[in-house]
C-alpha atoms as a PDB file:
ATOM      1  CA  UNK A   1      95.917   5.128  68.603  1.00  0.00           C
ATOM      2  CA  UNK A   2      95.719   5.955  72.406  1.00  0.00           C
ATOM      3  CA  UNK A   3      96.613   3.018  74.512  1.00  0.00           C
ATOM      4  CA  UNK A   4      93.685   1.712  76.573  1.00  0.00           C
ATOM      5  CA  UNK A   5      95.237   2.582  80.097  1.00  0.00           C
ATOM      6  CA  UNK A   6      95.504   6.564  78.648  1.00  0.00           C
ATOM      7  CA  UNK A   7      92.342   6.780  77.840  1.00  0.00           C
ATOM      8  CA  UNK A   8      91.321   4.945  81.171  1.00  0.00           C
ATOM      9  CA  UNK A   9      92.508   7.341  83.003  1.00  0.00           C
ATOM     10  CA  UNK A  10      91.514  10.928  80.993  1.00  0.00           C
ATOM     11  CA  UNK A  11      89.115  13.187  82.579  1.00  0.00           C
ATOM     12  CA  UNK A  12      85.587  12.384  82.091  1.00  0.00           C
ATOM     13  CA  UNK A  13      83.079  15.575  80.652  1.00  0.00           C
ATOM     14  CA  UNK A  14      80.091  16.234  82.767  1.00  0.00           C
ATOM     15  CA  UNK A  15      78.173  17.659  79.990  1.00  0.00           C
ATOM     16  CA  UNK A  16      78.453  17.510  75.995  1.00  0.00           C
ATOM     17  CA  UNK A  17      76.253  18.293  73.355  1.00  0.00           C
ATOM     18  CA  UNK A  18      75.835  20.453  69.810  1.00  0.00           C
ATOM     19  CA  UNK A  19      75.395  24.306  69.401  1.00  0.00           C
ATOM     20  CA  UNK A  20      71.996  25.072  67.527  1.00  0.00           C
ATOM     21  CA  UNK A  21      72.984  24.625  63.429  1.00  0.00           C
ATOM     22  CA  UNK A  22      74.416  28.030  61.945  1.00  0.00           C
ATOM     23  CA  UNK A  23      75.747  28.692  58.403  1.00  0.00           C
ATOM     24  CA  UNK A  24      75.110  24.304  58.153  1.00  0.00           C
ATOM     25  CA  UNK A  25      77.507  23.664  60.687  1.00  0.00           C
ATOM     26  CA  UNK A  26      76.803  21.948  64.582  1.00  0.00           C
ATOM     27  CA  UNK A  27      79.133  22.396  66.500  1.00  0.00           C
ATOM     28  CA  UNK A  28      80.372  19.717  69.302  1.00  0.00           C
ATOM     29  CA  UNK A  29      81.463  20.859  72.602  1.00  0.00           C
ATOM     30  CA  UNK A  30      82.253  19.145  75.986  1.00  0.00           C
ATOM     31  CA  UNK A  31      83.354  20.705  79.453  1.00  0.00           C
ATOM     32  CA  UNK A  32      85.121  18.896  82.284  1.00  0.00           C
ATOM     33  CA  UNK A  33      86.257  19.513  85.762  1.00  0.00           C
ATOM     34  CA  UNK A  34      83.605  22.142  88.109  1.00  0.00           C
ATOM     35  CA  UNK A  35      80.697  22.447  86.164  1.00  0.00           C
ATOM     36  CA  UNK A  36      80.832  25.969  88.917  1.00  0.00           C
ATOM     37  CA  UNK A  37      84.697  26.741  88.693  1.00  0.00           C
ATOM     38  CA  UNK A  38      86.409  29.583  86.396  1.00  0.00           C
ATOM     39  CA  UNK A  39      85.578  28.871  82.741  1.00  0.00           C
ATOM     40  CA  UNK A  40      88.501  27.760  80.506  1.00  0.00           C
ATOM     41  CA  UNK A  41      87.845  27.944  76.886  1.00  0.00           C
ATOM     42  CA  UNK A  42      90.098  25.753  74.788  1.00  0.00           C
ATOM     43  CA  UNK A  43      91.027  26.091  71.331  1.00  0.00           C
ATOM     44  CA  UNK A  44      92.466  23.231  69.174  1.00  0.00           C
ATOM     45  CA  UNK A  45      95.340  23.115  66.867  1.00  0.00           C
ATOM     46  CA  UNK A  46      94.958  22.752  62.850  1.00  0.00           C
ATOM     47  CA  UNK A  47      93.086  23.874  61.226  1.00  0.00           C
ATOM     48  CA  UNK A  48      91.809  20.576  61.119  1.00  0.00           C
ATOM     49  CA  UNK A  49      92.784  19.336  64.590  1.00  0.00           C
ATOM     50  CA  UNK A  50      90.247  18.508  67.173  1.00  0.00           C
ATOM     51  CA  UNK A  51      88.919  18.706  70.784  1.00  0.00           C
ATOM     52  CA  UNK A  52      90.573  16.181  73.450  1.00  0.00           C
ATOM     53  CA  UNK A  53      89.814  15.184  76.698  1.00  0.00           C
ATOM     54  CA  UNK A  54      93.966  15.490  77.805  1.00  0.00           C
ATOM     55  CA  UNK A  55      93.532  19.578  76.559  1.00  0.00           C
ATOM     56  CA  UNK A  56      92.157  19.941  80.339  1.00  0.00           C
ATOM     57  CA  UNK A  57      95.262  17.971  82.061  1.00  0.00           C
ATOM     58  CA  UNK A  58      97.053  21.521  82.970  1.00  0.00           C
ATOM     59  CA  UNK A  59      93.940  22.934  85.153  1.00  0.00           C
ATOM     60  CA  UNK A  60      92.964  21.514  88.418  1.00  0.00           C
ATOM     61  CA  UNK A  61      89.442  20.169  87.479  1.00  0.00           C
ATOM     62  CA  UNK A  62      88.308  20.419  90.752  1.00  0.00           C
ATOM     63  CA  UNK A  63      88.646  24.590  90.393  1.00  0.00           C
ATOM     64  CA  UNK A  64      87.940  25.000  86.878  1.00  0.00           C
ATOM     65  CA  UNK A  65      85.358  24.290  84.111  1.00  0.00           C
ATOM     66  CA  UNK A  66      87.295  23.967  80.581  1.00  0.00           C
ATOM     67  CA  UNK A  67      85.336  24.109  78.022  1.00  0.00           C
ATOM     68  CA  UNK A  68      86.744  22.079  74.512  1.00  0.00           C
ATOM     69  CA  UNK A  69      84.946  22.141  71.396  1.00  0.00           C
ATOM     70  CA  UNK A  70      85.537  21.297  67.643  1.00  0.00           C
ATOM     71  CA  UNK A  71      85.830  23.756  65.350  1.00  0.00           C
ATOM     72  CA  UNK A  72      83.751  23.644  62.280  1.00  0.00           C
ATOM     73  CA  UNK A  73      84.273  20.820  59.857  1.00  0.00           C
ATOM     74  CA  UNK A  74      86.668  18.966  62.381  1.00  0.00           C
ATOM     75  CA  UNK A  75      86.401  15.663  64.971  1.00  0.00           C
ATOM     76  CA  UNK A  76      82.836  15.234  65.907  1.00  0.00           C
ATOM     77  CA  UNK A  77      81.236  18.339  64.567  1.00  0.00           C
ATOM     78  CA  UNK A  78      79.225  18.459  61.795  1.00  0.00           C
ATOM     79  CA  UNK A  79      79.304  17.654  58.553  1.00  0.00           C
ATOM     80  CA  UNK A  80      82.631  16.378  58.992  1.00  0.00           C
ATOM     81  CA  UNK A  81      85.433  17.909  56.842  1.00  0.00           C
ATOM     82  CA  UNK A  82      82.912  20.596  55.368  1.00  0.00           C
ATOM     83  CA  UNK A  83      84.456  23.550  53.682  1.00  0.00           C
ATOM     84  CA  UNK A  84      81.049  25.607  53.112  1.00  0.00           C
ATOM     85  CA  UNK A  85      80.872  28.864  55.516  1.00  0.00           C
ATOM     86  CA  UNK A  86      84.008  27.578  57.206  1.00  0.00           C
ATOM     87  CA  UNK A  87      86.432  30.518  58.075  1.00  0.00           C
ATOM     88  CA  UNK A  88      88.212  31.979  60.706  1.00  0.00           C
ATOM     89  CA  UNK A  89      85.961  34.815  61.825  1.00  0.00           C
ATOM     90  CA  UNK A  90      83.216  31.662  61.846  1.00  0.00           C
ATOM     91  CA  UNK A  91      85.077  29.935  63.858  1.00  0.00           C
ATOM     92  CA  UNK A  92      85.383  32.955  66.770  1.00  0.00           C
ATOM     93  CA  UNK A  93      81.910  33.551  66.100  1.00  0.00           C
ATOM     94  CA  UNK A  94      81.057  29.767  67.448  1.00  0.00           C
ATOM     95  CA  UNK A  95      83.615  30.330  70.047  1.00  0.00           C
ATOM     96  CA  UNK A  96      81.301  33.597  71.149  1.00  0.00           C
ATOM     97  CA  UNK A  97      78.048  31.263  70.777  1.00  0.00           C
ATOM     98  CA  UNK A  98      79.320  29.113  72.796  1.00  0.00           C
ATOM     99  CA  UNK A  99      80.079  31.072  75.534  1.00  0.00           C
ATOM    100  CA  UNK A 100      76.245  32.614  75.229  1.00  0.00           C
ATOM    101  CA  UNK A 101      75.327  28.958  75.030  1.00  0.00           C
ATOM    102  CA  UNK A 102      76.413  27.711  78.304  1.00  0.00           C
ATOM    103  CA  UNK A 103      75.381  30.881  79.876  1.00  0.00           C
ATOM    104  CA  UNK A 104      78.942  32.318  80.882  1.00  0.00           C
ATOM    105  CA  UNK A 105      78.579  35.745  82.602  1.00  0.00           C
ATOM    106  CA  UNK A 106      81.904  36.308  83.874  1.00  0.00           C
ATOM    107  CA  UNK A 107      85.499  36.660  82.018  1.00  0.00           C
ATOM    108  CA  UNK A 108      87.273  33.628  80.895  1.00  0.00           C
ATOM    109  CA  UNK A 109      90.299  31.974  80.755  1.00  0.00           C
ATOM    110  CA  UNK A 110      91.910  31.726  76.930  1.00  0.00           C
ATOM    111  CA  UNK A 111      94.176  28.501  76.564  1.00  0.00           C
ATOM    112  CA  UNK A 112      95.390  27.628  72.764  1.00  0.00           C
ATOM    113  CA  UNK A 113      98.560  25.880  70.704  1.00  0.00           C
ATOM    114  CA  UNK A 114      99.622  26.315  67.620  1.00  0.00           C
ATOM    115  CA  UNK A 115      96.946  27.103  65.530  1.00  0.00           C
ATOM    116  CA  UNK A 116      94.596  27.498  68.647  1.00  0.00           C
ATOM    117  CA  UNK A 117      97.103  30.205  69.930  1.00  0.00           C
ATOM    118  CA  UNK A 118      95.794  32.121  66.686  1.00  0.00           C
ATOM    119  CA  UNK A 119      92.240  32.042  67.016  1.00  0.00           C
ATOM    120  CA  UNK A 120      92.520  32.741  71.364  1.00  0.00           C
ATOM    121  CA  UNK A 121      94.470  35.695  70.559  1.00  0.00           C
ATOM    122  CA  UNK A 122      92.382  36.997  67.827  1.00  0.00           C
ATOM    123  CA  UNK A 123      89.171  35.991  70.063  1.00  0.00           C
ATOM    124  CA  UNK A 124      90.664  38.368  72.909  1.00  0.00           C
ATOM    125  CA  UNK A 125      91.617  41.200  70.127  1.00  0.00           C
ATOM    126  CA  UNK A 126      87.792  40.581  68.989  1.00  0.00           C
ATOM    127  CA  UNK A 127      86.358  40.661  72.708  1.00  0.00           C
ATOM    128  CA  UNK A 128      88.817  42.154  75.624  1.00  0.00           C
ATOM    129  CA  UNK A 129      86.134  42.621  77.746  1.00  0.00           C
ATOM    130  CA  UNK A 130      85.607  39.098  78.285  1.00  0.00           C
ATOM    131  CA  UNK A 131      88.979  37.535  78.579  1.00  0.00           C
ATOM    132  CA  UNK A 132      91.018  37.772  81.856  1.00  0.00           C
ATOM    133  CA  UNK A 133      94.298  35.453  81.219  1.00  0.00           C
ATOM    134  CA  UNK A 134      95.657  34.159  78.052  1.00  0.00           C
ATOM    135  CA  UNK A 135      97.529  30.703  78.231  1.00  0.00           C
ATOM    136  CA  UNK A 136      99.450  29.872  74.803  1.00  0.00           C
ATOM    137  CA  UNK A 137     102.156  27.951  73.640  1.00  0.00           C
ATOM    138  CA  UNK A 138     103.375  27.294  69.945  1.00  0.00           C
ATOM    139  CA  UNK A 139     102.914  30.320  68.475  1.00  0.00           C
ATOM    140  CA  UNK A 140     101.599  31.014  64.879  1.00  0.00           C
ATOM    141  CA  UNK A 141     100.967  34.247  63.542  1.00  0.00           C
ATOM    142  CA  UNK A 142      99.591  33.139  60.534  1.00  0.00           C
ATOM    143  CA  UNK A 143     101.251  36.503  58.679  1.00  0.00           C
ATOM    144  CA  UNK A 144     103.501  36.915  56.301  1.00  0.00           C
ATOM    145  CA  UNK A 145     106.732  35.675  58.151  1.00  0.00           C
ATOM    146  CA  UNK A 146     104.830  32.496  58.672  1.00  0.00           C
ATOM    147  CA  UNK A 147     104.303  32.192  54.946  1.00  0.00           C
ATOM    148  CA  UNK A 148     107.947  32.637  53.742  1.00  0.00           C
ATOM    149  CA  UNK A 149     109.241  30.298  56.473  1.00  0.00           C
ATOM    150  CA  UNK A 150     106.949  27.219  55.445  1.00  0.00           C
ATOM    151  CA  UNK A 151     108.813  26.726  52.427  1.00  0.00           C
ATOM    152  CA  UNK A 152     111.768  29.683  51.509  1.00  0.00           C
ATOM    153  CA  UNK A 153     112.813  29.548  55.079  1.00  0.00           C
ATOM    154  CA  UNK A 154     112.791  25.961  55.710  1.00  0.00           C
ATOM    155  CA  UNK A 155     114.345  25.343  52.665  1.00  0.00           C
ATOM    156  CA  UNK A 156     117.944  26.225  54.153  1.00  0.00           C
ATOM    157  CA  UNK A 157     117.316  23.342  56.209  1.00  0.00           C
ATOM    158  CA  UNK A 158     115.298  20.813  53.605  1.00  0.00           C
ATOM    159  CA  UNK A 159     115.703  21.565  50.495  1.00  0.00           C
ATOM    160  CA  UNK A 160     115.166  18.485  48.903  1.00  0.00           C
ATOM    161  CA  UNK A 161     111.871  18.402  50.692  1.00  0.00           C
ATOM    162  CA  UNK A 162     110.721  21.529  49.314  1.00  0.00           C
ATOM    163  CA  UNK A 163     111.863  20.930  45.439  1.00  0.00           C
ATOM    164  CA  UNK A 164     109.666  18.240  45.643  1.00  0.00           C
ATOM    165  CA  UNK A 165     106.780  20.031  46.812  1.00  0.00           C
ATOM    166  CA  UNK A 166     107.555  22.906  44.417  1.00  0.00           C
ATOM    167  CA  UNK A 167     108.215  20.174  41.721  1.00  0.00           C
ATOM    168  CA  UNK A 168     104.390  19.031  42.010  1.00  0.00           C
ATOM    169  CA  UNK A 169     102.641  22.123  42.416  1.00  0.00           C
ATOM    170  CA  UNK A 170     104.693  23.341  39.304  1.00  0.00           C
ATOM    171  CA  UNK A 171     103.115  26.983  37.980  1.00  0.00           C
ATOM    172  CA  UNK A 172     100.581  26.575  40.876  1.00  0.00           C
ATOM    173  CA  UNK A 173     101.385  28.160  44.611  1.00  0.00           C
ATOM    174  CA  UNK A 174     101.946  25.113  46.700  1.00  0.00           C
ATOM    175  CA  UNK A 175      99.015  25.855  49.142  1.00  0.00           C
ATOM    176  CA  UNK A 176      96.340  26.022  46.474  1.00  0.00           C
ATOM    177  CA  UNK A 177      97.693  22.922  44.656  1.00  0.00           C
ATOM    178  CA  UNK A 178      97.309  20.897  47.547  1.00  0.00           C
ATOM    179  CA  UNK A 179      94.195  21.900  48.324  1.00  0.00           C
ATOM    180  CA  UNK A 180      92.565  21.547  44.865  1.00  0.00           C
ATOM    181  CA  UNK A 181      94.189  17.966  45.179  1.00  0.00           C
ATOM    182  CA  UNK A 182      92.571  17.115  48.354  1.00  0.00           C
ATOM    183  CA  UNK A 183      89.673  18.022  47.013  1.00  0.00           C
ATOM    184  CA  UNK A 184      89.713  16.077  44.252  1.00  0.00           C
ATOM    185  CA  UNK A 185      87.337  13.401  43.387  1.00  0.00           C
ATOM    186  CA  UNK A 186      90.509  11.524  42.702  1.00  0.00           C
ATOM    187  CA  UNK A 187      91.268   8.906  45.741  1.00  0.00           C
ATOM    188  CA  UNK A 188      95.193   8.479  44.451  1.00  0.00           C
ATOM    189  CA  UNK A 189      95.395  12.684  43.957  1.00  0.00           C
ATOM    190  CA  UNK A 190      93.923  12.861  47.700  1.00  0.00           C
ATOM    191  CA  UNK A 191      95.666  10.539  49.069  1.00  0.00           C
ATOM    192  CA  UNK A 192      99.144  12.025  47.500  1.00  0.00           C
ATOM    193  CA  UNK A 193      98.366  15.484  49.073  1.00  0.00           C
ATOM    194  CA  UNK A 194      97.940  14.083  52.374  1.00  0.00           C
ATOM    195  CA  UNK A 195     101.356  11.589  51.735  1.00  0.00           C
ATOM    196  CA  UNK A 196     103.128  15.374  50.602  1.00  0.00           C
ATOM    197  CA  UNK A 197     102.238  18.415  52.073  1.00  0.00           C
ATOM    198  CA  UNK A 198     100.239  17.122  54.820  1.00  0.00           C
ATOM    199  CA  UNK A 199     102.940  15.087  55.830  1.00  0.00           C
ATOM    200  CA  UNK A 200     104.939  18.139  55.166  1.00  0.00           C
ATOM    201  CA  UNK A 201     104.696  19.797  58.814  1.00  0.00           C
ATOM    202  CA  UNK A 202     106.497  16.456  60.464  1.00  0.00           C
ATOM    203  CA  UNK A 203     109.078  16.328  58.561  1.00  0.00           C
ATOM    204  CA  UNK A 204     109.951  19.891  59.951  1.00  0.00           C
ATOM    205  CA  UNK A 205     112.804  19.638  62.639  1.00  0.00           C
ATOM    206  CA  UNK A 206     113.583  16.341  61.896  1.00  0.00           C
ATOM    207  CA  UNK A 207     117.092  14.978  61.288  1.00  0.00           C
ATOM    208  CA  UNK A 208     116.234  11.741  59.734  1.00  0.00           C
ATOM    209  CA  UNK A 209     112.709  12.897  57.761  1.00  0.00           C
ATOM    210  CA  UNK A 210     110.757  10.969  55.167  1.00  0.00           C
ATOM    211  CA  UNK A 211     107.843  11.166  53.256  1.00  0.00           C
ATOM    212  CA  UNK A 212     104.880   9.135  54.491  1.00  0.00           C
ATOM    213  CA  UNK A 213     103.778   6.306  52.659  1.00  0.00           C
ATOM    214  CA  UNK A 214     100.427   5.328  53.589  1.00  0.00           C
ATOM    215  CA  UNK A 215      98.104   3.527  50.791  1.00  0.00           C
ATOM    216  CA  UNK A 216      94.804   4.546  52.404  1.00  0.00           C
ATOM    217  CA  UNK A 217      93.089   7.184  54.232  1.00  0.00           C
ATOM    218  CA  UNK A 218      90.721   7.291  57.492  1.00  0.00           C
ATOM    219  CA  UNK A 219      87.572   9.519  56.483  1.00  0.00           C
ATOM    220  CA  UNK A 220      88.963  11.559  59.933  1.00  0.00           C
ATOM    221  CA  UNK A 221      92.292  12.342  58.392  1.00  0.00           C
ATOM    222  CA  UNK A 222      91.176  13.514  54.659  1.00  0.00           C
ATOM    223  CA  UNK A 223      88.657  15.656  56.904  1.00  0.00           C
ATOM    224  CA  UNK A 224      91.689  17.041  58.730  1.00  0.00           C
ATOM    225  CA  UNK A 225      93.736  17.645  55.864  1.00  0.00           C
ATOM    226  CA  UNK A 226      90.715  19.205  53.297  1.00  0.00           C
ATOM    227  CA  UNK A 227      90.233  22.224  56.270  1.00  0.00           C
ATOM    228  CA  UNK A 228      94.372  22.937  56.600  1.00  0.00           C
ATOM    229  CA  UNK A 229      94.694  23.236  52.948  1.00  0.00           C
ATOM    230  CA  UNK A 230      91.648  25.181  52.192  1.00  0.00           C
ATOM    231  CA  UNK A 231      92.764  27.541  55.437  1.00  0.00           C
ATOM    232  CA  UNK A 232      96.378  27.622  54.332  1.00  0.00           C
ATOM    233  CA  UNK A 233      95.309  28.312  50.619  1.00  0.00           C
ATOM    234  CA  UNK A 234      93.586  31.296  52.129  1.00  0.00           C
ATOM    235  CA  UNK A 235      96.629  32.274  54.295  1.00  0.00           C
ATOM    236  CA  UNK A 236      94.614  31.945  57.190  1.00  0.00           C
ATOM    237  CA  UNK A 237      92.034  34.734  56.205  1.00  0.00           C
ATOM    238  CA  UNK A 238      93.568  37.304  57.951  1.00  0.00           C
ATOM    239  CA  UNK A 239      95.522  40.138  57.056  1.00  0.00           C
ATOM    240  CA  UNK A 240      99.020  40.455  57.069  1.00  0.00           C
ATOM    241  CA  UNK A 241     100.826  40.434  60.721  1.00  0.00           C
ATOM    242  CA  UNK A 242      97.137  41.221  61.905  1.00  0.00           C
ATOM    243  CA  UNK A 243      97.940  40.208  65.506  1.00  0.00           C
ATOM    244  CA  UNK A 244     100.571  42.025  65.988  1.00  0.00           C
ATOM    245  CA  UNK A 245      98.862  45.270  64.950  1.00  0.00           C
ATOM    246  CA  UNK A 246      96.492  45.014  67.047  1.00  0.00           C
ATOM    247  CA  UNK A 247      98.125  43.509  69.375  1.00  0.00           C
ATOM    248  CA  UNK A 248      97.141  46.862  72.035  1.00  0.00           C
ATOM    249  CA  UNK A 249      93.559  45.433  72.429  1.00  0.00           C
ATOM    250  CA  UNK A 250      94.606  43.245  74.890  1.00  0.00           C
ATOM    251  CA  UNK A 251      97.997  45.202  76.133  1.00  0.00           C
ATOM    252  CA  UNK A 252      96.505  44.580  79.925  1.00  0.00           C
ATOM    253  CA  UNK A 253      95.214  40.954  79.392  1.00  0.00           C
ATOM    254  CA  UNK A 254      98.007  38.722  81.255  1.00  0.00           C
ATOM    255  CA  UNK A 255      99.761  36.109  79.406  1.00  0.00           C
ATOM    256  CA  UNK A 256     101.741  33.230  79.260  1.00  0.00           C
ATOM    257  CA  UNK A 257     103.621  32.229  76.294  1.00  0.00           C
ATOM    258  CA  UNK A 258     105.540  28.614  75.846  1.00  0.00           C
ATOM    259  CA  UNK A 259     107.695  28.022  73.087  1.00  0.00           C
ATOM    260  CA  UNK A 260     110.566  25.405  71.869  1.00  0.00           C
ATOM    261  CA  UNK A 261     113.744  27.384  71.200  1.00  0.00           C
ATOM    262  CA  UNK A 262     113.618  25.217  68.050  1.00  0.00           C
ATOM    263  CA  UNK A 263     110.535  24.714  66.258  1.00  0.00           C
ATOM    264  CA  UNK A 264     110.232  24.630  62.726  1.00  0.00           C
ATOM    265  CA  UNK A 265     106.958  24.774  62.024  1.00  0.00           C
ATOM    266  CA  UNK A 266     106.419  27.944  64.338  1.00  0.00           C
ATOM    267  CA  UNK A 267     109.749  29.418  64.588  1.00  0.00           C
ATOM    268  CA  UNK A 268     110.596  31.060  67.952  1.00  0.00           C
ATOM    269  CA  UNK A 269     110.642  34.725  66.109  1.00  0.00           C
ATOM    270  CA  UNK A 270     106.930  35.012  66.391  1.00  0.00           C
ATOM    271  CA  UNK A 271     106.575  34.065  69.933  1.00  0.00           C
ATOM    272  CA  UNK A 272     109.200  36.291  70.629  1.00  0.00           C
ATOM    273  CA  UNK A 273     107.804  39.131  68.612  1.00  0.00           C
ATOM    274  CA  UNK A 274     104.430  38.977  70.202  1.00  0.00           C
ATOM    275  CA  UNK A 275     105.863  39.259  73.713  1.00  0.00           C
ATOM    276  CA  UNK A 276     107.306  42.201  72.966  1.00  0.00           C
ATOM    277  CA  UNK A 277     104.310  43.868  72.187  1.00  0.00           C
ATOM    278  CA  UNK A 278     102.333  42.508  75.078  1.00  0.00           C
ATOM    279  CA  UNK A 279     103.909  43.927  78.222  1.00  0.00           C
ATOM    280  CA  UNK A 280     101.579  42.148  80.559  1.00  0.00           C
ATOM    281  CA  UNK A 281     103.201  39.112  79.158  1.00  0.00           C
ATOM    282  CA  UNK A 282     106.067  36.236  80.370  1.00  0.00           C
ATOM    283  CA  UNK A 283     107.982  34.338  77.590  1.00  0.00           C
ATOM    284  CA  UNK A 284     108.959  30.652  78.228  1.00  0.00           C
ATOM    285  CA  UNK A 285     111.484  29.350  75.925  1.00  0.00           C
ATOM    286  CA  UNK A 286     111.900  25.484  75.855  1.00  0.00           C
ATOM    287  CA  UNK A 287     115.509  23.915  74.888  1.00  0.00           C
ATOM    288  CA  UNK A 288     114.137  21.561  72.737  1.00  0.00           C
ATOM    289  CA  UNK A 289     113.638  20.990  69.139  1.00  0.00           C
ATOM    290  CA  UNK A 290     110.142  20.559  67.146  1.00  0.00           C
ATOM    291  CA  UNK A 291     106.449  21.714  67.614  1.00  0.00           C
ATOM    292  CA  UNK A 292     106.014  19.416  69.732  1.00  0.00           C
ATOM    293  CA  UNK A 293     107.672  17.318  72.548  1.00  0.00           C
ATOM    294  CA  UNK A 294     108.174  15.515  75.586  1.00  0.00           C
ATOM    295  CA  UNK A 295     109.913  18.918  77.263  1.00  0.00           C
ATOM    296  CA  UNK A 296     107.832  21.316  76.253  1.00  0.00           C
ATOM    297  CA  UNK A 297     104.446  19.291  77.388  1.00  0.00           C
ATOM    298  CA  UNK A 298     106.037  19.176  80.467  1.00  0.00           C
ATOM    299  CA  UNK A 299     107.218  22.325  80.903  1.00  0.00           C
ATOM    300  CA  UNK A 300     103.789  24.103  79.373  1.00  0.00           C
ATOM    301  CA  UNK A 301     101.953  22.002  82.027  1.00  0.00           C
ATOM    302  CA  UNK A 302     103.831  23.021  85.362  1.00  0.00           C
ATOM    303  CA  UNK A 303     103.917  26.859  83.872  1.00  0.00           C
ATOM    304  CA  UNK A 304     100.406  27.585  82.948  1.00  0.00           C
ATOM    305  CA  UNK A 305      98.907  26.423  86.447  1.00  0.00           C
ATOM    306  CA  UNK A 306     101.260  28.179  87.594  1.00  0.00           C
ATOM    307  CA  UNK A 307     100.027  31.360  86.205  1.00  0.00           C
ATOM    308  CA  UNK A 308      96.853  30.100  86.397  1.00  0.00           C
ATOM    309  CA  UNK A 309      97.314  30.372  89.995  1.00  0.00           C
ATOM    310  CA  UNK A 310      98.351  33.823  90.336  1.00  0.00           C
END
């Protein structure tokens, strides 16, 4: 829960609303700061995650218009925690809409995290024409490296956690157990995929992890966790390392990267890996451990308005 005095104090959207209904899906959308200033799309982590208000803190909102919306499925777009027609080229084609939507002529800014890192840079892959800086931090692949690390790689480091993971999905790949449990009409088999593997991801870089224990579920949070394991049992629907291979697209697109030197959920190999292939490109390593973190929020902050700026 967000203490009162945070949310007091977020920056307050000067327009919101719902793209027209495609494929059964509205989409929700807000934009803060200059409703005039240089667009800034944002896309959110997940899949599953959702649009916030603090996503805008690292622009000066009296320069730019950012530009947040929920991806299909998730926070307040709807239906909530719908599967149908919910894919990752969807999900860049809304991103596109949008942009038609609010009538944006000129080239915008990409920011994403995690998960948002991969649809941003497959968006600018998709549409170079349109992007002029990409602003990412946390980055995920989604390829085949990704894959083995979730489980065979982390395993070095957890073991225990992944035996048990591997114990319940027995014959069945983990991913696609999950997901046919969250999916279940089963409250107790939903509610033990979310206490398991979507717990999973926080117990990752942790030296004193545990499984949750929760007895209940928020409608938000089985919405959440139904689109990661229906994306993850899907491995993303991309092809393998498809990023990196066409990763010349957007060769002259200039980018910021921000990474933890230790994060195990998105180990430091990909971020590493794309910067090499992107030469317009500057690589910020954090020394700190996790996804996410006190360090790295600060340090992603004071270096993407800083490129923001140049």
């Amino acid at each position: 829960m967000i203490k009162w005095w945070k949310k007091w104090f977020e920056p307050k959207p000067f327009h919101q609303g719902y793209l027209p209904e495609r494929e059964g899906h509205k989409v929700f959308f807000t934009e803060f700061g200059n409703s005039h200033g240089k667009p800034i799309l944002v896309f959110h982590g997940g899949p599953g995650g959702c649009g916030k208000a603090s996503y805008t803190t690292f622009a000066d909102l009296r320069k730019y218009r950012v530009i947040v919306f929920d991806q299909r499925g998730c926070g307040k777009s709807l239906p909530s925690g719908s599967l149908q027609n919910n894919n990752t080229q969807s999900l860049l084609n809304d991103a596109k809409r949008l942009i038609n939507f609010l009538k944006i002529k000129e080239k915008i800014i990409l920011r994403g995290a995690s998960w948002g890192s991969t649809l941003a840079l497959l968006f600018a892959e998709k549409y170079p024409q349109m992007v002029e800086k990409l602003l990412l931090s946390q980055i995920f692949l989604a390829n085949k490296d990704a894959r083995f690390w979730e489980l065979e790689g982390n395993s070095y480091f957890y073991p225990d956690f992944v035996e048990t993971l591997k114990n319940k999905a027995g014959k069945t790949d983990v991913p696609n157990y999950f997901a046919s449990e969250i999916n279940s009409k089963s409250h107790k088999k939903q509610l033990d995929a979310i206490n398991y593997y979507g717990w999973y991801e926080r117990i990752c870089g942790s030296l004193s992890p545990k499984w949750n224990n929760q007895t209940a579920v928020e409608d938000e949070d089985l919405a959440a966790n139904r689109i990661y394991m229906h994306y993850a049992a899907q491995n993303f629907m991309l092809k393998d390392d498809e990023i990196i291979k066409n990763a010349g697209k957007i060769k002259d697109i200039p980018t910021i990267i921000v990474h933890n030197r230790l994060d195990f959920v998105c180990p430091l190999k990909g971020a590493y890996r794309l910067h090499k292939v992107l030469p317009k490109s500057k690589l910020v390593i954090v020394p700190e451990r996790g996804h996410v973190g006190k360090l790295l929020y600060k340090v992603t902050q004071k270096e993407l308005r800083r490129f923001l700026e140049l």
